[in-house]
PDB file of N, CA and C in Angstrom:
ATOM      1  N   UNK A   1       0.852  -1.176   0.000  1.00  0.00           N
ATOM      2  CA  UNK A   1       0.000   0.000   0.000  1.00  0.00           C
ATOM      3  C   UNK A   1       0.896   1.236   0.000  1.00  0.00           C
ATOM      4  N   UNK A   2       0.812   1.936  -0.877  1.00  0.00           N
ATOM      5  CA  UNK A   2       1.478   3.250  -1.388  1.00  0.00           C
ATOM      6  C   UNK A   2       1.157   4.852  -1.205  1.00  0.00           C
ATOM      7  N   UNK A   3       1.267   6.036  -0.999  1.00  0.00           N
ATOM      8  CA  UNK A   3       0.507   6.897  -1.041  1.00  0.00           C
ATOM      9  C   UNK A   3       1.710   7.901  -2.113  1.00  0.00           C
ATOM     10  N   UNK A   4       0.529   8.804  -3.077  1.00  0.00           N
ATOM     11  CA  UNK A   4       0.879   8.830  -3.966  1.00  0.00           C
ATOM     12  C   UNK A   4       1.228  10.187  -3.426  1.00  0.00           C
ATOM     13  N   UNK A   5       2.449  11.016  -3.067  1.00  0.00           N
ATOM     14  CA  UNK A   5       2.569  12.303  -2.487  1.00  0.00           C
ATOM     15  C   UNK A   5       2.556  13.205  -3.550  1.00  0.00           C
ATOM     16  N   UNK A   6       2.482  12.989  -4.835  1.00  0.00           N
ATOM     17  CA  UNK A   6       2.183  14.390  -5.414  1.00  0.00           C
ATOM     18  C   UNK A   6       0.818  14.721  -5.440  1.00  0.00           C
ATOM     19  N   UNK A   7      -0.324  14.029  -5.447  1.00  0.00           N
ATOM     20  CA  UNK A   7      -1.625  14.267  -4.961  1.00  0.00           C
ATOM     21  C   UNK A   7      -1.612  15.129  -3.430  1.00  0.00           C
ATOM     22  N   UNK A   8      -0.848  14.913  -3.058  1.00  0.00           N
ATOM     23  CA  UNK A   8      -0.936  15.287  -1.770  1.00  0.00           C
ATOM     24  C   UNK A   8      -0.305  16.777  -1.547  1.00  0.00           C
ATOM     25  N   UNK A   9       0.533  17.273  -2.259  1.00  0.00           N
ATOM     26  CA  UNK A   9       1.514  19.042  -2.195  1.00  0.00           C
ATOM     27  C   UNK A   9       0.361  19.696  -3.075  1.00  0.00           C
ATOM     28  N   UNK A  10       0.261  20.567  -2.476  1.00  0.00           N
ATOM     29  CA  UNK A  10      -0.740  21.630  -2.321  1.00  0.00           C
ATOM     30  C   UNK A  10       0.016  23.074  -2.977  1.00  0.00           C
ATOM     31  N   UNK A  11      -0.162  23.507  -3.300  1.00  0.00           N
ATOM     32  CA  UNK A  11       0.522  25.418  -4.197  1.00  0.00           C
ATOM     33  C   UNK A  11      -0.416  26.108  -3.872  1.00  0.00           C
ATOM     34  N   UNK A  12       0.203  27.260  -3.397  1.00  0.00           N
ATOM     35  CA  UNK A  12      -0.538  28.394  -3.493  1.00  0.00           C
ATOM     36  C   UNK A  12      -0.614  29.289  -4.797  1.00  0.00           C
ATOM     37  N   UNK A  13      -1.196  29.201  -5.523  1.00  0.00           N
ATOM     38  CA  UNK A  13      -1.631  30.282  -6.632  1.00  0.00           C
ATOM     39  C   UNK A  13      -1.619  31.710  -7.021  1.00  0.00           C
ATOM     40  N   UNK A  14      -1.132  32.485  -7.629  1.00  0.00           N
ATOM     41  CA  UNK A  14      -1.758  33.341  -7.101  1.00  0.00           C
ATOM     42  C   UNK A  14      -2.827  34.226  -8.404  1.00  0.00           C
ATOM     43  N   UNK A  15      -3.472  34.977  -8.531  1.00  0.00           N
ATOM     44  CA  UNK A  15      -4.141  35.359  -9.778  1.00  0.00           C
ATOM     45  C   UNK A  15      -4.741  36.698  -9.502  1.00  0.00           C
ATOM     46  N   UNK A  16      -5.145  37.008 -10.637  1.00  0.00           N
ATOM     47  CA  UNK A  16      -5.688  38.863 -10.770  1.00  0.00           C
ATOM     48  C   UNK A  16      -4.399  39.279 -10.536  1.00  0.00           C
ATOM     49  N   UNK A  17      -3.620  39.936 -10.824  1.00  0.00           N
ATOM     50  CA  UNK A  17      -2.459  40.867 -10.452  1.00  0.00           C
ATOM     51  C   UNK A  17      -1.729  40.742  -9.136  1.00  0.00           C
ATOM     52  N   UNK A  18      -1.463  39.502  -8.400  1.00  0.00           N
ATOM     53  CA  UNK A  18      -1.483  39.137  -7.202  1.00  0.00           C
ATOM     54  C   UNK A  18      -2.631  39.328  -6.232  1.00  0.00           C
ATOM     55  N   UNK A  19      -3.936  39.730  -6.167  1.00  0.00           N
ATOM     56  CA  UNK A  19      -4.422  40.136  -5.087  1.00  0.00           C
ATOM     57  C   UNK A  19      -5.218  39.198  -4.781  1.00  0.00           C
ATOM     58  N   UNK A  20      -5.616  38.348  -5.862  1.00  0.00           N
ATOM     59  CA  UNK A  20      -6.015  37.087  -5.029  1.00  0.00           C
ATOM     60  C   UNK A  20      -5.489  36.248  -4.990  1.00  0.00           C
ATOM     61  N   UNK A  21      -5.765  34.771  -4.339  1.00  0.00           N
ATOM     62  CA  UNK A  21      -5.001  33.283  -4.130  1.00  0.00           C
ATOM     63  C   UNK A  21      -5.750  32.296  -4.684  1.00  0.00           C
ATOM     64  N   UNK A  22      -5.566  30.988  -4.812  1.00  0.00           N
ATOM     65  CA  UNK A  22      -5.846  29.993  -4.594  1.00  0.00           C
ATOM     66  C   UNK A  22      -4.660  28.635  -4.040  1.00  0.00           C
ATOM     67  N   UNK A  23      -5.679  27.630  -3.500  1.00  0.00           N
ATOM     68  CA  UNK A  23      -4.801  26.640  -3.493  1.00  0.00           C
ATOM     69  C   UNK A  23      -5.012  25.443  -4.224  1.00  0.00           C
ATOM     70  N   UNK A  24      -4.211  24.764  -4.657  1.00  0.00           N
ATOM     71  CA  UNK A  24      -4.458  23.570  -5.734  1.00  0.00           C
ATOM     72  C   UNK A  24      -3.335  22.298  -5.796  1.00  0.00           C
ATOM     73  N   UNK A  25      -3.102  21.614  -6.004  1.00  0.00           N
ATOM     74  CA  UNK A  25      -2.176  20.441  -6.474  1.00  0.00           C
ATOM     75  C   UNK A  25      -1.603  21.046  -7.295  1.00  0.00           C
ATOM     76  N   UNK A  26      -0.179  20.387  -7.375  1.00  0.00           N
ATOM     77  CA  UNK A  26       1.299  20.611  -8.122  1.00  0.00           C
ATOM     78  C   UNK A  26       0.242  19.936  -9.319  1.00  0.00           C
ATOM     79  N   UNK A  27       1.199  20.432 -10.442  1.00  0.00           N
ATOM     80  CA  UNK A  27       0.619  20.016 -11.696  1.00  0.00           C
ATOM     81  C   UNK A  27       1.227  19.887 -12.384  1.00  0.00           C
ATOM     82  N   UNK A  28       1.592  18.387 -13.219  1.00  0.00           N
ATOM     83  CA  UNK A  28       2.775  17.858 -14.221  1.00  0.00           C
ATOM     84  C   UNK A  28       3.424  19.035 -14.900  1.00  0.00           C
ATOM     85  N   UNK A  29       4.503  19.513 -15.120  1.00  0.00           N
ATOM     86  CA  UNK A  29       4.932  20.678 -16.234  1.00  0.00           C
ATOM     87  C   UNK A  29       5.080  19.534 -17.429  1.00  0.00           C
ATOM     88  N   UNK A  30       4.414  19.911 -18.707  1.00  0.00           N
ATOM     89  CA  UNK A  30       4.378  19.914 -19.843  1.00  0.00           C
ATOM     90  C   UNK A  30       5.155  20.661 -21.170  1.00  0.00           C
ATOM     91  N   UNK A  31       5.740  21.152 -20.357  1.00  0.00           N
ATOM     92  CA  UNK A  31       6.465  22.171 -21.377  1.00  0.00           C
ATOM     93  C   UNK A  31       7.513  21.430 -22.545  1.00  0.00           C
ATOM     94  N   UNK A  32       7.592  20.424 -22.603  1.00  0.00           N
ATOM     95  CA  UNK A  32       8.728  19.947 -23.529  1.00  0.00           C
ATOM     96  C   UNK A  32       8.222  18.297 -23.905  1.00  0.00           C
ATOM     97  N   UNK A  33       6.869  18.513 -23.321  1.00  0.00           N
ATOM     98  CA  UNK A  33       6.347  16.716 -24.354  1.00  0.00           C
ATOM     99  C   UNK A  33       5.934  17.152 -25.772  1.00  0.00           C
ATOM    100  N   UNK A  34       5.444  15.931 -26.349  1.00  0.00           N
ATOM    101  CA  UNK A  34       4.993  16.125 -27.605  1.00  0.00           C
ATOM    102  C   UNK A  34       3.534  16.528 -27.574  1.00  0.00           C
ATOM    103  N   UNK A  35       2.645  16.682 -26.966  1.00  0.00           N
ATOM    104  CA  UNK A  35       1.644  17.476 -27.117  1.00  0.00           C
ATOM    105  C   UNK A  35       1.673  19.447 -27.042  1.00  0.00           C
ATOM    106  N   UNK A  36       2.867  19.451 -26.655  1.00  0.00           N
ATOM    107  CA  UNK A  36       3.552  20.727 -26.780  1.00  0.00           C
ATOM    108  C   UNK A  36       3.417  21.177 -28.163  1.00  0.00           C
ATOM    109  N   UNK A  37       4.434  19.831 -28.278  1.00  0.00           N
ATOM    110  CA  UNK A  37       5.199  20.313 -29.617  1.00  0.00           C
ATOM    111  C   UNK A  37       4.298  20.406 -30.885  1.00  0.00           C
ATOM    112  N   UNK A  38       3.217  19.532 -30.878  1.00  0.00           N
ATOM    113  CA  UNK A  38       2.361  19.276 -31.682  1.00  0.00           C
ATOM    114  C   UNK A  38       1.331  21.098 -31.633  1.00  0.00           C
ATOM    115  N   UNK A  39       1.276  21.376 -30.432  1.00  0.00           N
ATOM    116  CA  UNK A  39      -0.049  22.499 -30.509  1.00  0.00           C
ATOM    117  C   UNK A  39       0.960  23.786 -31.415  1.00  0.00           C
ATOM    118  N   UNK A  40       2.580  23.670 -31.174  1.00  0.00           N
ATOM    119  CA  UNK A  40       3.377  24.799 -31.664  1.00  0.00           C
ATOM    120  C   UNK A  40       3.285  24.559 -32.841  1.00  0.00           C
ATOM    121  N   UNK A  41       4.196  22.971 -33.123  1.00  0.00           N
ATOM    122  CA  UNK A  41       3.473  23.126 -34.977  1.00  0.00           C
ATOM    123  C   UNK A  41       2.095  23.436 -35.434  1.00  0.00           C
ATOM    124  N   UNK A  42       0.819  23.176 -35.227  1.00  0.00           N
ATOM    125  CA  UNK A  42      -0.412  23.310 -35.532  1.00  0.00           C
ATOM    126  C   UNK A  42      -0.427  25.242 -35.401  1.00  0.00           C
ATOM    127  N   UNK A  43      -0.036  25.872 -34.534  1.00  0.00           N
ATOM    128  CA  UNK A  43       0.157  27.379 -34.405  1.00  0.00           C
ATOM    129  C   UNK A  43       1.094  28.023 -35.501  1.00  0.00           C
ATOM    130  N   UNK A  44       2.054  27.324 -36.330  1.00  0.00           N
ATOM    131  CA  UNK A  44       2.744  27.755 -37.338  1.00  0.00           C
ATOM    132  C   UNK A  44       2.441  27.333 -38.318  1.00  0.00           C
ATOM    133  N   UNK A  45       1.710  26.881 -38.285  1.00  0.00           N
ATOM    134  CA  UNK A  45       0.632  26.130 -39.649  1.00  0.00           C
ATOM    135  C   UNK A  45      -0.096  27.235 -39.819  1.00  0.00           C
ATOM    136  N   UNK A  46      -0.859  27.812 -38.571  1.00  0.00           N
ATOM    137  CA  UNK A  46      -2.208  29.146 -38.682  1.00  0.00           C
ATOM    138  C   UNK A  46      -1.579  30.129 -39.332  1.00  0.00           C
ATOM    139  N   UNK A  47       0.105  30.378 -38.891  1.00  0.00           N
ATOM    140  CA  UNK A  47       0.900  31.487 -38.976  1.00  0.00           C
ATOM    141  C   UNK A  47       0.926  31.590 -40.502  1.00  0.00           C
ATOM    142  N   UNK A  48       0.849  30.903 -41.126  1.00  0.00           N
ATOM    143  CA  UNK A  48       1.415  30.784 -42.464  1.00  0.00           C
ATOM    144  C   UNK A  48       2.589  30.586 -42.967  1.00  0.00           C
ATOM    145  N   UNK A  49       3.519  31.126 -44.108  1.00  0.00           N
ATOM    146  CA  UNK A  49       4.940  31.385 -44.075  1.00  0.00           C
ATOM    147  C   UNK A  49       5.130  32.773 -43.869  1.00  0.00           C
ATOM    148  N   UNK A  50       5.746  33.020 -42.632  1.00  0.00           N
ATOM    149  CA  UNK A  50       6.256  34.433 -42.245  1.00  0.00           C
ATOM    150  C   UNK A  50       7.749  34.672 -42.432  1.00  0.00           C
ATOM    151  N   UNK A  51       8.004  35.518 -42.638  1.00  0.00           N
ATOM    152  CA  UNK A  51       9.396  36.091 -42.912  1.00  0.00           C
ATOM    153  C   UNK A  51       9.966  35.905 -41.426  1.00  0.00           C
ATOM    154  N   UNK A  52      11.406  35.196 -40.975  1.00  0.00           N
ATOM    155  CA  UNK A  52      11.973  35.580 -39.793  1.00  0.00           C
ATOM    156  C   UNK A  52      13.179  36.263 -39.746  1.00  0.00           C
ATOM    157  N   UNK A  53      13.728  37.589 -38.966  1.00  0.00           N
ATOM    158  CA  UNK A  53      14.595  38.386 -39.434  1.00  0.00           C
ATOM    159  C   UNK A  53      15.771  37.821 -38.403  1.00  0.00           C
ATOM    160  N   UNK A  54      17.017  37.902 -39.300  1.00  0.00           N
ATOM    161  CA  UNK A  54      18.213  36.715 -38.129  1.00  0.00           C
ATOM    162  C   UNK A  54      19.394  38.147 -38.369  1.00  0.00           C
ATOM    163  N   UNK A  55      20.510  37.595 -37.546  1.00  0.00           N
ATOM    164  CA  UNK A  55      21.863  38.317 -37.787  1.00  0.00           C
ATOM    165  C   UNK A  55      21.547  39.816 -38.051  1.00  0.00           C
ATOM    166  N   UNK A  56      21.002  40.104 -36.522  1.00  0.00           N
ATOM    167  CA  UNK A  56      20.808  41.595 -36.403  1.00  0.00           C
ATOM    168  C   UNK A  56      20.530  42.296 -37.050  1.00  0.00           C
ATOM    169  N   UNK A  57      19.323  41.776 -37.607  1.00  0.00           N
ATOM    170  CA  UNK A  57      17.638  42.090 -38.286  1.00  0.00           C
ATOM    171  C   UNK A  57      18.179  42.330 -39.646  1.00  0.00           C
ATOM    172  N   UNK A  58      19.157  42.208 -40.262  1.00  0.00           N
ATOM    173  CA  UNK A  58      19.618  42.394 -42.003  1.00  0.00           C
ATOM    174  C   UNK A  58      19.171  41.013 -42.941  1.00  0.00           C
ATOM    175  N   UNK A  59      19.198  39.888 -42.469  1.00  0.00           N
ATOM    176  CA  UNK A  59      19.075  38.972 -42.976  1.00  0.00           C
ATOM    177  C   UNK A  59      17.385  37.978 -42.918  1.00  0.00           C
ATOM    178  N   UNK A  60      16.938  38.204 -43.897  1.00  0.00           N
ATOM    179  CA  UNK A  60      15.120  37.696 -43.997  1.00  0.00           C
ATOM    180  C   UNK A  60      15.459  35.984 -44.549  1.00  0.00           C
ATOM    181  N   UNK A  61      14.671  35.008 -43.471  1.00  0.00           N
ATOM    182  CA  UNK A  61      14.517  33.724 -43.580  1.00  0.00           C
ATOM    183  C   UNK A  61      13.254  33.497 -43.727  1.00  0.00           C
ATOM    184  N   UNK A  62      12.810  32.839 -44.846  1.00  0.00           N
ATOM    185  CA  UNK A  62      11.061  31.753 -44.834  1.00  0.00           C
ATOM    186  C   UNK A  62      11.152  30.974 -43.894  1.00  0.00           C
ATOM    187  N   UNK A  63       9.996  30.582 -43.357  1.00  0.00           N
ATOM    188  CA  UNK A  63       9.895  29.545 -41.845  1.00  0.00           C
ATOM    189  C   UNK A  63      10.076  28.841 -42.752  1.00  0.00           C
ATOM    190  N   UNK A  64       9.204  28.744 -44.286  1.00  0.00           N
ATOM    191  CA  UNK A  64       9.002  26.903 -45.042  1.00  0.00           C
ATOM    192  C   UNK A  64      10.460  26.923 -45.145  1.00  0.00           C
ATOM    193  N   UNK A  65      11.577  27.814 -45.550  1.00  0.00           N
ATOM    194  CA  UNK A  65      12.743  27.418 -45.475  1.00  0.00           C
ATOM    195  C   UNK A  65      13.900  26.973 -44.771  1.00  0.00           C
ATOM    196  N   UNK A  66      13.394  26.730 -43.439  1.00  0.00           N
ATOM    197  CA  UNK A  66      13.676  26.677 -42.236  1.00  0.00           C
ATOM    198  C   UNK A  66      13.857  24.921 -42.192  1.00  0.00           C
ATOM    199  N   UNK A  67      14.592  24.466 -42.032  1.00  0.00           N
ATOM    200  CA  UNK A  67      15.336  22.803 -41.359  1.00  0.00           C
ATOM    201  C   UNK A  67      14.384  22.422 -39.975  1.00  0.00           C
ATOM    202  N   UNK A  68      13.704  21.088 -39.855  1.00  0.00           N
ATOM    203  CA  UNK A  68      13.120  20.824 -39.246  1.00  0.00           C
ATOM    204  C   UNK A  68      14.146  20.434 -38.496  1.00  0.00           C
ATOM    205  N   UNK A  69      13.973  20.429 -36.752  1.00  0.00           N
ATOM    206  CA  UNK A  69      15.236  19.828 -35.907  1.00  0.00           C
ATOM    207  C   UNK A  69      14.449  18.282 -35.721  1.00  0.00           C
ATOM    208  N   UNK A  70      15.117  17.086 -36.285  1.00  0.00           N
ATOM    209  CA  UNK A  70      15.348  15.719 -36.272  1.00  0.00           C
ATOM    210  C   UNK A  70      16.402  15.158 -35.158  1.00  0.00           C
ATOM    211  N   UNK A  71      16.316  13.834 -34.781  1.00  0.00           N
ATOM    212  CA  UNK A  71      17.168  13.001 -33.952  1.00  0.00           C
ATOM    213  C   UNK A  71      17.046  12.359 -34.696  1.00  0.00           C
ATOM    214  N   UNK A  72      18.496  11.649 -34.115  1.00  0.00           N
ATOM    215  CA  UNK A  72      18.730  10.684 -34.967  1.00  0.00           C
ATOM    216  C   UNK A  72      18.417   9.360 -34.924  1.00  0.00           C
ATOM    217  N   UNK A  73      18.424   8.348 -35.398  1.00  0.00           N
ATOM    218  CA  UNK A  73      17.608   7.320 -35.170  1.00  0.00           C
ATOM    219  C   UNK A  73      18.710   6.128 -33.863  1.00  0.00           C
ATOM    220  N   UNK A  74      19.881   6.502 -34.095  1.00  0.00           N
ATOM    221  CA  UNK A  74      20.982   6.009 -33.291  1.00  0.00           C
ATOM    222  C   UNK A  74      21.509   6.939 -32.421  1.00  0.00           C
ATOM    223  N   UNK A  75      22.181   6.903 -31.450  1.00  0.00           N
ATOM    224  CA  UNK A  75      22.992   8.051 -31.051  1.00  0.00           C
ATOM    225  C   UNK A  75      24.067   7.436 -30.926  1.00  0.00           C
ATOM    226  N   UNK A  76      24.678   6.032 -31.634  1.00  0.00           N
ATOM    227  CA  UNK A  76      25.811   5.763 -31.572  1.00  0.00           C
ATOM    228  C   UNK A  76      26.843   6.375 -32.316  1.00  0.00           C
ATOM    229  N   UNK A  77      27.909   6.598 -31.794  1.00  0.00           N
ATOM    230  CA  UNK A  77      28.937   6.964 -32.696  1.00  0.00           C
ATOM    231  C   UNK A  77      29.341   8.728 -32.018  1.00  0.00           C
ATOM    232  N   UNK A  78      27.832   9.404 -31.693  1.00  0.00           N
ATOM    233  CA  UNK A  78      28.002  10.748 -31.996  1.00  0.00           C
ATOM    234  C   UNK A  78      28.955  11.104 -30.399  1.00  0.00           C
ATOM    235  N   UNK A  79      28.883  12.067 -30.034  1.00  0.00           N
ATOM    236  CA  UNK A  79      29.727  12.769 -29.357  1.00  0.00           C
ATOM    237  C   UNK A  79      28.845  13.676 -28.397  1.00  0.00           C
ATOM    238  N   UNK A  80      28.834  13.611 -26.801  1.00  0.00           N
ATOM    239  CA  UNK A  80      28.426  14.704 -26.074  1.00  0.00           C
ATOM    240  C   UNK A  80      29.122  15.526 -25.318  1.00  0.00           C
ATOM    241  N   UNK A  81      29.292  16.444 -25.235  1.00  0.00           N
ATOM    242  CA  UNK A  81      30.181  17.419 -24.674  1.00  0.00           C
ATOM    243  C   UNK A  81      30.044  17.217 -22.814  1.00  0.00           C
ATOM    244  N   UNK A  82      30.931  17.699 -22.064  1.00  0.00           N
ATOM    245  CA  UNK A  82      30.922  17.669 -20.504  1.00  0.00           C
ATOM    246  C   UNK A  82      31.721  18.802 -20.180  1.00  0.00           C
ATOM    247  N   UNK A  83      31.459  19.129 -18.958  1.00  0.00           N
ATOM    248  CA  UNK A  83      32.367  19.889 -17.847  1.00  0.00           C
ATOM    249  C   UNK A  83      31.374  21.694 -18.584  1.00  0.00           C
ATOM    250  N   UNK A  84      32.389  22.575 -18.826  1.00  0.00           N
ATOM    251  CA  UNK A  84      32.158  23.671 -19.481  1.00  0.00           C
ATOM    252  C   UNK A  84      32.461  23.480 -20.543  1.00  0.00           C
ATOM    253  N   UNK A  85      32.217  22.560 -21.546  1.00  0.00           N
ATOM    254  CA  UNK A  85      32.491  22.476 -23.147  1.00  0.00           C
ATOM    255  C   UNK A  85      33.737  22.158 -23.493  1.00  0.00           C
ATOM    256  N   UNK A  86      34.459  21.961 -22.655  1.00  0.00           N
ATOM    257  CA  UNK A  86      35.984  21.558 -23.089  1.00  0.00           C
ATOM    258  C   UNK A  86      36.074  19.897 -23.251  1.00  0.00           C
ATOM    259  N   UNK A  87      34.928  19.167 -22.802  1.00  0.00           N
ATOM    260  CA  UNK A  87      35.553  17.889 -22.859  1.00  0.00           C
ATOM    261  C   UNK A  87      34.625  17.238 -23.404  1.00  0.00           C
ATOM    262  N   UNK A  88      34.627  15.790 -24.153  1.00  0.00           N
ATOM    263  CA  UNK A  88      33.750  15.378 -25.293  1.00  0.00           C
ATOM    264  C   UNK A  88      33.806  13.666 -24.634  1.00  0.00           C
ATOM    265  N   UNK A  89      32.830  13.108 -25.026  1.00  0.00           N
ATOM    266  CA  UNK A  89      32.103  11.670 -24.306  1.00  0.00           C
ATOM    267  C   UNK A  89      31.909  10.624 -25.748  1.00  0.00           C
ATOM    268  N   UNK A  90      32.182  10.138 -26.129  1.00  0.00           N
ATOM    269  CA  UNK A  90      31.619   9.417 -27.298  1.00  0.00           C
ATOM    270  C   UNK A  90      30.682   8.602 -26.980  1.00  0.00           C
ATOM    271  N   UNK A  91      29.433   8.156 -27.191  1.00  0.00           N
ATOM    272  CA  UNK A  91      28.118   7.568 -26.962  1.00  0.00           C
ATOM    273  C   UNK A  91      28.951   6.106 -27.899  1.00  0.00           C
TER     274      UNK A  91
END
């Protein structure tokens, strides 16, 4: 028999411009699953193709021209960095 303690931590809230409260349960952060990622693509879909301005606003990029960021299907072989960037790990 188990008790599940994140049901159990409580937050205080706060809302309107601070002046009121509530209290509620901790609540999973979502910020980096794929239902994220999915509502951002579906939002740049609405966007259309917009111009994005890079290298201190002189240089105009198409989003459609824009490289989707992929993983790779292995991570053997590749290389991860450690410490402050000076030192490299081979996977």
């Amino acid at each position: 028999m188990g008790i599940n303690f994140i049901d159990t931590i409580v937050v205080r809230h706060t809302r309107e411009r601070g002046t009121a409260s509530e209290e509620k349960p901790v609540l999973p952060s979502e910020f980096m699953g794929k239902q994220t990622s999915k509502i951002n693509a579906d939002r740049l879909k609405l966007a259309g193709d917009l111009m994005i301005l890079s290298a201190k606003g002189t240089k105009k990029i198409r989003l459609s021209a824009m490289e989707k960021p992929t993983l790779p299907a292995d991570f053997k072989g590749h290389y991860i960095t450690t410490g402050k960037g000076t030192g490299r790990i081979r996977i």
